[in-house]
N, C-alpha and C. Protein backbone atom coordinates (compact mmCIF):
# COMPACT_ATOMS: atom_id res chain seq x y z
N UNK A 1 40.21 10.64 -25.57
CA UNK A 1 39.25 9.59 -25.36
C UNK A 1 39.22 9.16 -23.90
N UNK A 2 40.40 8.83 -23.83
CA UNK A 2 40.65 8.55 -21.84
C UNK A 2 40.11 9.85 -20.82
N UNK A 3 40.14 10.87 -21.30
CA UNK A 3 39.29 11.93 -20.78
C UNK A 3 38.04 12.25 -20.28
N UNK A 4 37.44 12.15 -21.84
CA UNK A 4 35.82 11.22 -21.84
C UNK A 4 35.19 10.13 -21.56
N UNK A 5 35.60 9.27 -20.84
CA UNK A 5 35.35 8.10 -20.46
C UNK A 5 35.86 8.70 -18.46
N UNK A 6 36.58 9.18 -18.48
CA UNK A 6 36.71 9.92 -17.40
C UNK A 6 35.87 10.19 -16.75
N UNK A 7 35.60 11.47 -17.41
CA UNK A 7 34.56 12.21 -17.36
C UNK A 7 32.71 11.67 -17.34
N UNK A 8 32.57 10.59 -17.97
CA UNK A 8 31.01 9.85 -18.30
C UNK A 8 31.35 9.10 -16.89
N UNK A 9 32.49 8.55 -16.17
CA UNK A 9 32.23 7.95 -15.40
C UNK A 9 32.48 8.51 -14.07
N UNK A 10 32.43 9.58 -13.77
CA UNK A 10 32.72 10.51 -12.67
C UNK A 10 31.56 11.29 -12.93
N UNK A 11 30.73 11.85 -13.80
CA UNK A 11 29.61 11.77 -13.40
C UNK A 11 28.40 11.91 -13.01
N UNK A 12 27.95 12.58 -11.82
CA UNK A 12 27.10 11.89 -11.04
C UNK A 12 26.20 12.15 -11.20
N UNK A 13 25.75 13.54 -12.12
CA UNK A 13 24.33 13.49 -12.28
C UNK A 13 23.45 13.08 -12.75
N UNK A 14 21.90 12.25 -11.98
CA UNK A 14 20.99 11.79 -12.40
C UNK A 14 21.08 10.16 -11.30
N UNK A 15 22.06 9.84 -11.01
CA UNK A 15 22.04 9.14 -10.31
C UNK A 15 20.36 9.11 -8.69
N UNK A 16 20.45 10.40 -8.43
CA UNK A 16 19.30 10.12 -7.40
C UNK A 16 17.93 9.98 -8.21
N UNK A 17 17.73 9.94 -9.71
CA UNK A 17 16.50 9.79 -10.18
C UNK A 17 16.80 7.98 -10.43
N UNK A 18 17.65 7.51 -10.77
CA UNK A 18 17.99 6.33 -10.97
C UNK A 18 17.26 5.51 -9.52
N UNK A 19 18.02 6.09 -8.84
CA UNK A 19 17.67 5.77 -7.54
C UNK A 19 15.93 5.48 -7.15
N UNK A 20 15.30 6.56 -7.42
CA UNK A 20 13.90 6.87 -6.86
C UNK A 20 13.24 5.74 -8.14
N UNK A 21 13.48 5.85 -9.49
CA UNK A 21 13.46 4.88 -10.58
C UNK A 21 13.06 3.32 -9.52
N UNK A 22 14.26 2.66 -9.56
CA UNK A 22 14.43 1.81 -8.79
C UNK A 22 13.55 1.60 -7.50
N UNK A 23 13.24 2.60 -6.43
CA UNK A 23 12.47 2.20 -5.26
C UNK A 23 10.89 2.10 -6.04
N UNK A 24 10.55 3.39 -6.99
CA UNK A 24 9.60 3.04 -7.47
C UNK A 24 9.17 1.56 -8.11
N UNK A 25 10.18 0.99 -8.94
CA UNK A 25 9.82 -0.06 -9.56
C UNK A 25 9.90 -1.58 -8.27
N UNK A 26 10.44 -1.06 -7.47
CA UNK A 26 10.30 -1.87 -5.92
C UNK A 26 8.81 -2.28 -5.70
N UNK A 27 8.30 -0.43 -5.33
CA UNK A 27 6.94 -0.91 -4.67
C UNK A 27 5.82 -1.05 -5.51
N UNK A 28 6.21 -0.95 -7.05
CA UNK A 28 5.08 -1.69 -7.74
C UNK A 28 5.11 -2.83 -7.74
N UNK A 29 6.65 -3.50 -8.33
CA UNK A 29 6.21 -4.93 -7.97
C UNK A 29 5.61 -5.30 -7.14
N UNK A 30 5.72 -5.10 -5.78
CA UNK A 30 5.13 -5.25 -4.12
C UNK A 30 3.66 -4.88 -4.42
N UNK A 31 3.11 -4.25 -5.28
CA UNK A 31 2.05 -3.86 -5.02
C UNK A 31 1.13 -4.86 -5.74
N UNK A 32 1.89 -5.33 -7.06
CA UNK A 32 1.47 -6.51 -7.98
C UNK A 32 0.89 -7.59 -7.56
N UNK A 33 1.98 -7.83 -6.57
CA UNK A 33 1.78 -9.07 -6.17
C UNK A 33 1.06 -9.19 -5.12
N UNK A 34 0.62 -8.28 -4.31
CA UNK A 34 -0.02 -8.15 -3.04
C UNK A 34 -1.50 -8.36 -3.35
N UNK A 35 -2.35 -7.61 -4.65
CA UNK A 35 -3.18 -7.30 -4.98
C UNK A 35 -3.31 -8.72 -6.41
N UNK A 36 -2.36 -9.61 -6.70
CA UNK A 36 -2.50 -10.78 -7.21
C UNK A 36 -2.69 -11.73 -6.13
N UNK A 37 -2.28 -11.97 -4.85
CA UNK A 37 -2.87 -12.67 -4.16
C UNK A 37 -4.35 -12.09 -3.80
N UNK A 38 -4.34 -11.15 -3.26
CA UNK A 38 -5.55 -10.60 -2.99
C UNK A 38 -6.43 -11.11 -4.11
N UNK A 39 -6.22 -11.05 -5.18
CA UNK A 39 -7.25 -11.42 -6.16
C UNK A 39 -7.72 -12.99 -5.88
N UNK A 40 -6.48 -13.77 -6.14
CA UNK A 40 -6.71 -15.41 -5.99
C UNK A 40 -7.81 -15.39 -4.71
N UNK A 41 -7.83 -14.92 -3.70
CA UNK A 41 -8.39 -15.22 -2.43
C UNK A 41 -9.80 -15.17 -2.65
N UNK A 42 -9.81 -13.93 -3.48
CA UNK A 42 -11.38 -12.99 -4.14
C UNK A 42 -11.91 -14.53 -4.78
N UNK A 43 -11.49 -14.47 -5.68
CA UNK A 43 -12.22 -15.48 -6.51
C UNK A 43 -12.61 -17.37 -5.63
N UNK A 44 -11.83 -17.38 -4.98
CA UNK A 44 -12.00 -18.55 -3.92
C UNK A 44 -12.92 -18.36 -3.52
N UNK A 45 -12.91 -16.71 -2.77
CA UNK A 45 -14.54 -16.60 -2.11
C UNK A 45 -15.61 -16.90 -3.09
N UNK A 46 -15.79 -16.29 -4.18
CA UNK A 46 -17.18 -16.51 -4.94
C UNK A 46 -17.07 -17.54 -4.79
N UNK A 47 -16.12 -18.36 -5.59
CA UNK A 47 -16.58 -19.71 -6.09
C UNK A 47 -17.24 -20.57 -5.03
N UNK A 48 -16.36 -20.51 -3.57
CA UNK A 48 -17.35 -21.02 -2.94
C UNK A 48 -18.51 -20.28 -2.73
N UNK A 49 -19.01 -19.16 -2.59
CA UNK A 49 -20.30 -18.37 -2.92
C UNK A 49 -21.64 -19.31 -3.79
N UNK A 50 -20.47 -19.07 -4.49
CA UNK A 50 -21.69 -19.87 -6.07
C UNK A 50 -21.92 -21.57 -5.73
N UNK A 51 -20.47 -22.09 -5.18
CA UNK A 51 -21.28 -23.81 -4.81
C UNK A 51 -22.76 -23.74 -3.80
N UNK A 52 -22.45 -22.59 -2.74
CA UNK A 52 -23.45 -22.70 -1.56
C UNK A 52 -24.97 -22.29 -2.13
N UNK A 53 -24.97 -20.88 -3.73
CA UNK A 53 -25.88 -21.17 -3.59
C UNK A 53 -26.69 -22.20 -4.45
N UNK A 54 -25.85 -22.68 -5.22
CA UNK A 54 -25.98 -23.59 -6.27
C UNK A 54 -26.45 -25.20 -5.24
N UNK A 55 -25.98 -25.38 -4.44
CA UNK A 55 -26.46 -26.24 -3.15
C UNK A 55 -27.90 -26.02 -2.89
N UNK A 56 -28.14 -24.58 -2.20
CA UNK A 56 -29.56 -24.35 -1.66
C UNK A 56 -30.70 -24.10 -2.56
N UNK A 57 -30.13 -24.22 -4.30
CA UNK A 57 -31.45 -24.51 -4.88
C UNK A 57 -31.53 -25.94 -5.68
N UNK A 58 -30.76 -26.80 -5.41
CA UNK A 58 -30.96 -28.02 -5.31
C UNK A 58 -31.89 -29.22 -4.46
């Protein structure tokens, strides 16, 4: 048993997919959130869009 536990923890293969795993799930988050602000900003614009023209046919 002390062998196998040895052995599972020595190892190493798969570790560099773990790795790339991980940077991937990095730059999605980063990408989430970049493109969730980006959104908030979007919609600020219309809305003021829609007061100005909602103004000029008043």
């Amino acid at each position: 048993m002390a062998r196998l536990i040895g052995q599972f923890l020595g190892n190493r293969q798969g570790t560099a997919a773990i790795e790339y795993g991980l940077i991937a799930t990095l730059i999605s988050i980063a990408i989430v959130v970049a493109v969730g602000g980006a959104a908030d900003q979007v919609v600020a614009l219309w809305d003021s869009n829609n007061s100005h023209i909602a103004e000029a046919f008043e």
